[in-house]
C-alpha atoms as a PDB file:
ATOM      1  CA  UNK A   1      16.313  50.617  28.664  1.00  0.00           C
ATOM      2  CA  UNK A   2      14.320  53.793  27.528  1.00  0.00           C
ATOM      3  CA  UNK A   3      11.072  53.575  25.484  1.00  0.00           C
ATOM      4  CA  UNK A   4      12.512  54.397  22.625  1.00  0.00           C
ATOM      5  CA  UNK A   5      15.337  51.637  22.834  1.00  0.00           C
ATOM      6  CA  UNK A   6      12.173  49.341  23.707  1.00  0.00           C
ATOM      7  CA  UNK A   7      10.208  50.101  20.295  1.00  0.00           C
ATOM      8  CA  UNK A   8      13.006  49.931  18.634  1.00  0.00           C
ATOM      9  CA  UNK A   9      14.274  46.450  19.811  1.00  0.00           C
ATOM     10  CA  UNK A  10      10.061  45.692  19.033  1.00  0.00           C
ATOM     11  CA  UNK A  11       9.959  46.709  15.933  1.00  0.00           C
ATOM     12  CA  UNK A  12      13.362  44.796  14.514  1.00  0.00           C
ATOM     13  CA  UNK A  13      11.743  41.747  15.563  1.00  0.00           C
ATOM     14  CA  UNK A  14       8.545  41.706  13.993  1.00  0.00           C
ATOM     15  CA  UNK A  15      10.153  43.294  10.802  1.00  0.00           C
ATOM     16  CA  UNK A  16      13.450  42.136  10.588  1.00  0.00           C
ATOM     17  CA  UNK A  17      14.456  43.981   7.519  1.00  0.00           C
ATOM     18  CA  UNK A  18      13.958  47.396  10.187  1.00  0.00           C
ATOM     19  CA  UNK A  19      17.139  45.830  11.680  1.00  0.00           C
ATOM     20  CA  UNK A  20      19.140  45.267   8.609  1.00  0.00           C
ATOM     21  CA  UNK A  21      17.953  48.998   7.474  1.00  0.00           C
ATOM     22  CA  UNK A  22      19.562  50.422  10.783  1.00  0.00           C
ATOM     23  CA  UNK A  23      16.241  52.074  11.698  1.00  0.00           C
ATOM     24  CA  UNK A  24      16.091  53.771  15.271  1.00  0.00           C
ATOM     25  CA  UNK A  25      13.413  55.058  16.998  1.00  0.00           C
ATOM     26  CA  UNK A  26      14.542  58.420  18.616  1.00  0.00           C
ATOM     27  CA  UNK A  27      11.032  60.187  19.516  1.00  0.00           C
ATOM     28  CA  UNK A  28       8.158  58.205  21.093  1.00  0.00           C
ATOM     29  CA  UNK A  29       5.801  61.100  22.927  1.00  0.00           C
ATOM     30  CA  UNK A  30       1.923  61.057  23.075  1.00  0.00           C
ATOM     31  CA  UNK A  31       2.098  63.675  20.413  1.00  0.00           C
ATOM     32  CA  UNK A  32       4.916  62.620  18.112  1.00  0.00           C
ATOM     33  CA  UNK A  33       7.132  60.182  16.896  1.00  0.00           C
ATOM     34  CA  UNK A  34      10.156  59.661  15.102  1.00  0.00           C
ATOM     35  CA  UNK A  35      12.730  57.665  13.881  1.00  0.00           C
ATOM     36  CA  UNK A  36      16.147  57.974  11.909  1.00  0.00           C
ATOM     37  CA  UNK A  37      17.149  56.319   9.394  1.00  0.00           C
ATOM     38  CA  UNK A  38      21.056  56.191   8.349  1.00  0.00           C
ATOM     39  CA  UNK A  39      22.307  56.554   5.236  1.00  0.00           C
ATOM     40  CA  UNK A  40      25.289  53.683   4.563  1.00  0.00           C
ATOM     41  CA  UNK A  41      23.099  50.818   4.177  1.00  0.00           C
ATOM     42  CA  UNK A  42      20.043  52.363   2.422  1.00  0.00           C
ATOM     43  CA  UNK A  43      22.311  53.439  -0.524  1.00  0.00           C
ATOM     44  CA  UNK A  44      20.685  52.930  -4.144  1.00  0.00           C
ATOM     45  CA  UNK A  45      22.511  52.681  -7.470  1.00  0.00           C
ATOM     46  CA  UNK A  46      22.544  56.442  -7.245  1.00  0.00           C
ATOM     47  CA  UNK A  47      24.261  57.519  -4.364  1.00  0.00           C
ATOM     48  CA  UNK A  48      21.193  58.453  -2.783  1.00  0.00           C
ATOM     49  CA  UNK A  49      18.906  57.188  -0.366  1.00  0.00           C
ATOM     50  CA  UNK A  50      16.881  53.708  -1.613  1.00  0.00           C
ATOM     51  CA  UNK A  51      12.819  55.247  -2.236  1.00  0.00           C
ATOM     52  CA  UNK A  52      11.897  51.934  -0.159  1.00  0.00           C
ATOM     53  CA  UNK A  53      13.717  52.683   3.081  1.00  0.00           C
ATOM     54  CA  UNK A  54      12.497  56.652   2.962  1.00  0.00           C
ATOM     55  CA  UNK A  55       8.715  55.017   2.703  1.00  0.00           C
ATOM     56  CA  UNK A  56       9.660  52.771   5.235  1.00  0.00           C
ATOM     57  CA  UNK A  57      10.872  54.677   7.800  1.00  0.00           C
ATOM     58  CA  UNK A  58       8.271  57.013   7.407  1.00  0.00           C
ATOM     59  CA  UNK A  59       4.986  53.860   6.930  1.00  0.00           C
ATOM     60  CA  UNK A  60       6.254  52.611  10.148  1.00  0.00           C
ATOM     61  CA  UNK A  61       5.641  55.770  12.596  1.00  0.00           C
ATOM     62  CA  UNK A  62       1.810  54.848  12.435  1.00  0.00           C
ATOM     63  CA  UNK A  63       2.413  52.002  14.766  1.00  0.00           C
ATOM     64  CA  UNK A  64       4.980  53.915  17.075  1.00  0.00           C
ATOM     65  CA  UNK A  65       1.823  55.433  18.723  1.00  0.00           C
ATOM     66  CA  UNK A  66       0.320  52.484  19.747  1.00  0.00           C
ATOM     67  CA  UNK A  67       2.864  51.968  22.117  1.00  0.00           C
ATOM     68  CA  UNK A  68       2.323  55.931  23.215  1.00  0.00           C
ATOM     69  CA  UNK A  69      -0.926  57.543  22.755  1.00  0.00           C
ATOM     70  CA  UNK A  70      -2.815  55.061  21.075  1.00  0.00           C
ATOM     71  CA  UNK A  71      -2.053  51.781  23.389  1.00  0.00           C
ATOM     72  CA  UNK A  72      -5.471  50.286  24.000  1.00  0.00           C
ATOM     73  CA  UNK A  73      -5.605  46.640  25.024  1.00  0.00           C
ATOM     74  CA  UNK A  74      -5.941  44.446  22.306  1.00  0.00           C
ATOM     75  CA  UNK A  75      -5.337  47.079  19.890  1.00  0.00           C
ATOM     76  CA  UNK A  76      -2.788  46.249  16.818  1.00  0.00           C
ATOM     77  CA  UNK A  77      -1.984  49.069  14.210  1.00  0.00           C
ATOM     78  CA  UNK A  78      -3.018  48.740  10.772  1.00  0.00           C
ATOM     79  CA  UNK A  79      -1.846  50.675   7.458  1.00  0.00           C
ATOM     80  CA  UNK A  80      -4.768  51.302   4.854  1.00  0.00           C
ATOM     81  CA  UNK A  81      -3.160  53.522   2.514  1.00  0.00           C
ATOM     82  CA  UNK A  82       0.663  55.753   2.519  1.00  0.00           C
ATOM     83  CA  UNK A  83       1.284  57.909  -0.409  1.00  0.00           C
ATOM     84  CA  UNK A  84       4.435  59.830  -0.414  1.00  0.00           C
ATOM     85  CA  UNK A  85       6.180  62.443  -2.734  1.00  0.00           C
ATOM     86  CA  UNK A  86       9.803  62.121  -3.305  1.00  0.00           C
ATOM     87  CA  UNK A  87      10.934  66.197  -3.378  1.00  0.00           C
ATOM     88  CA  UNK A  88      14.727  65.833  -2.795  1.00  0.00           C
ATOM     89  CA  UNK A  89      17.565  63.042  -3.090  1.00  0.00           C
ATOM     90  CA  UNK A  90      18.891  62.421   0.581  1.00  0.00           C
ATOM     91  CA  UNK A  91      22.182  62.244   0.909  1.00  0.00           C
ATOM     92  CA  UNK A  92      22.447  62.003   4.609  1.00  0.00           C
ATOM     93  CA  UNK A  93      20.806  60.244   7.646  1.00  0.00           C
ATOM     94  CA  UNK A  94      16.980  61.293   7.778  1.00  0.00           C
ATOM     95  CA  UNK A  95      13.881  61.490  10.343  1.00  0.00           C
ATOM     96  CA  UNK A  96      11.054  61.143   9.721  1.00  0.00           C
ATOM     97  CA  UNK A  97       8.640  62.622  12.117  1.00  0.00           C
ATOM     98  CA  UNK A  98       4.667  62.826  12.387  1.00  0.00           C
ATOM     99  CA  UNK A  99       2.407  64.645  15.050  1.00  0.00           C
ATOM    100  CA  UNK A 100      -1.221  63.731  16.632  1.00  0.00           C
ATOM    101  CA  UNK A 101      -3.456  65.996  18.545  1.00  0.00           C
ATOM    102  CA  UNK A 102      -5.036  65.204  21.916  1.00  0.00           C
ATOM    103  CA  UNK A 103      -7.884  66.096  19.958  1.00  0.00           C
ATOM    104  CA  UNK A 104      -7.400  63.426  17.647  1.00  0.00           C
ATOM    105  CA  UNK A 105      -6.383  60.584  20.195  1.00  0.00           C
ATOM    106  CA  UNK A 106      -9.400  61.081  22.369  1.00  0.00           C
ATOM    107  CA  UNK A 107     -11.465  60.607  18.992  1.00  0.00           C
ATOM    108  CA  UNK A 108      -9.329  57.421  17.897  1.00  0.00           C
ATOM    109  CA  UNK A 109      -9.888  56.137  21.400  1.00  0.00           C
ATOM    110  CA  UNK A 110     -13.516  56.629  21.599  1.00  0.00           C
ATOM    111  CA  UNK A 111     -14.204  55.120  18.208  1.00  0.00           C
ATOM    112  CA  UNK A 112     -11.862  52.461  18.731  1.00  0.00           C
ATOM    113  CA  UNK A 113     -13.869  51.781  22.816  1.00  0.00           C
ATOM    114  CA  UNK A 114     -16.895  51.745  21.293  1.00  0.00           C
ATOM    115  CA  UNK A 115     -16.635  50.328  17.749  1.00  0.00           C
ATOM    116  CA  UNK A 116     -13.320  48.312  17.860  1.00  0.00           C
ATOM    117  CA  UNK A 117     -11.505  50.161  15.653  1.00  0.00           C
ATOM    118  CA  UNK A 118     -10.557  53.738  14.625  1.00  0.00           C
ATOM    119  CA  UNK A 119      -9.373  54.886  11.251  1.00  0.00           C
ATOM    120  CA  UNK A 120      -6.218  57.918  11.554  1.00  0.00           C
ATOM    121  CA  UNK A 121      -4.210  59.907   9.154  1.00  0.00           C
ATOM    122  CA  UNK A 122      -0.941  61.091   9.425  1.00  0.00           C
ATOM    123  CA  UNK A 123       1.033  63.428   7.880  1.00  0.00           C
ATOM    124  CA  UNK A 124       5.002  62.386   8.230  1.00  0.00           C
ATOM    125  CA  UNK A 125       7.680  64.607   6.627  1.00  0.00           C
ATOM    126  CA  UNK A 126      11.432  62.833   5.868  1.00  0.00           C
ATOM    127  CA  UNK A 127      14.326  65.275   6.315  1.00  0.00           C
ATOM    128  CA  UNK A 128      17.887  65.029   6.190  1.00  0.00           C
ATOM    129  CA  UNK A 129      20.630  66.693   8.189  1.00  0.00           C
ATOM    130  CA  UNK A 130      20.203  69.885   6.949  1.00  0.00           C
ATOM    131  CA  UNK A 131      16.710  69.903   7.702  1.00  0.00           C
ATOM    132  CA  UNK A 132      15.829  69.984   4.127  1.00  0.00           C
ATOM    133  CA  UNK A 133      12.306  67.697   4.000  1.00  0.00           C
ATOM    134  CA  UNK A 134      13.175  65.345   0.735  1.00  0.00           C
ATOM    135  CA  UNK A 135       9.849  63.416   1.036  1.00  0.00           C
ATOM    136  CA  UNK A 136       6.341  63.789   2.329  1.00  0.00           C
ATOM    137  CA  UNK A 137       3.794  60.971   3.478  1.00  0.00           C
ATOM    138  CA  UNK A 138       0.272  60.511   4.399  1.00  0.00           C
ATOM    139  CA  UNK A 139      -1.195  57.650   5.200  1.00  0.00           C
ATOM    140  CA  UNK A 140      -4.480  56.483   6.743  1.00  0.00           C
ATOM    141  CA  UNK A 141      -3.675  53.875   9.575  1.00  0.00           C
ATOM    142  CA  UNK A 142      -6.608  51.919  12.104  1.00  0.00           C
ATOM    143  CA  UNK A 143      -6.445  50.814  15.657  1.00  0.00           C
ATOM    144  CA  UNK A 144      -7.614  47.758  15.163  1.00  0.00           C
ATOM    145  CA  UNK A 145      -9.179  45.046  17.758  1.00  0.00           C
ATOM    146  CA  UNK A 146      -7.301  41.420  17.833  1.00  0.00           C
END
């Protein structure tokens, strides 16, 4: 089974509705992550893409990298804060993907060594098949001791 299989299988069973959404995991590097989210059963009255599975897909990347980059023992991801823009209707599949530097996980991992935990931001973008982005996110996430 690959890593990304692995997170995904993770993530479905400590959020079930992930599974029910069809989320996959298809990126899980030390410097990015993503994960696509179909279309069919994320349909709104519209036609489009539900708002609530484009933040989802997107809210959830934060704790994709503590199973890459940011794995620490005893370390559990925390959201603080997402805000996203809608820009576009999707009308296809989407990714959303996000980026960290090595700058910024040697910083989250000090912090987090020495204090127990380590506030992060992220800046995820949601595109469809065209590549068109249709929504923007950033959040602020913590590694958190547990």
């Amino acid at each position: 089974m690959s890593i990304t299989d692995e997170i995904t299988a993770s993530i479905k069973e400590l959020i079930p509705i992930v599974a029910a959404m069809g989320v996959e995991i298809i990126e899980a590097e030390a410097n990015s992550v993503a994960a696509r989210l179909p279309s069919a059963p994320n349909v709104n009255h519209f036609g489009t893409s539900y708002a609530g599975s484009l933040f989802t897909v997107a809210e959830l990347l934060g704790g994709v990298f503590a199973r890459t980059s940011l794995a620490a023992e005893g370390g559990v991801p925390l959201v603080k804060r997402v805000e996203i823009d809608f820009l576009r209707p999707a009308m296809t599949d989407v990714v959303a993907r996000t980026t960290l530097s090595d700058e910024e996980i040697a910083r989250v991992l000090a912090e987090y060594a020495e204090r127990g935990k380590s506030d992060f931001e992220l800046l995820t973008e949601v595109a469809d098949e065209a590549g068109t982005v249709v929504a923007r996110t950033r959040g602020i996430y913590q590694l958190r001791r547990f």
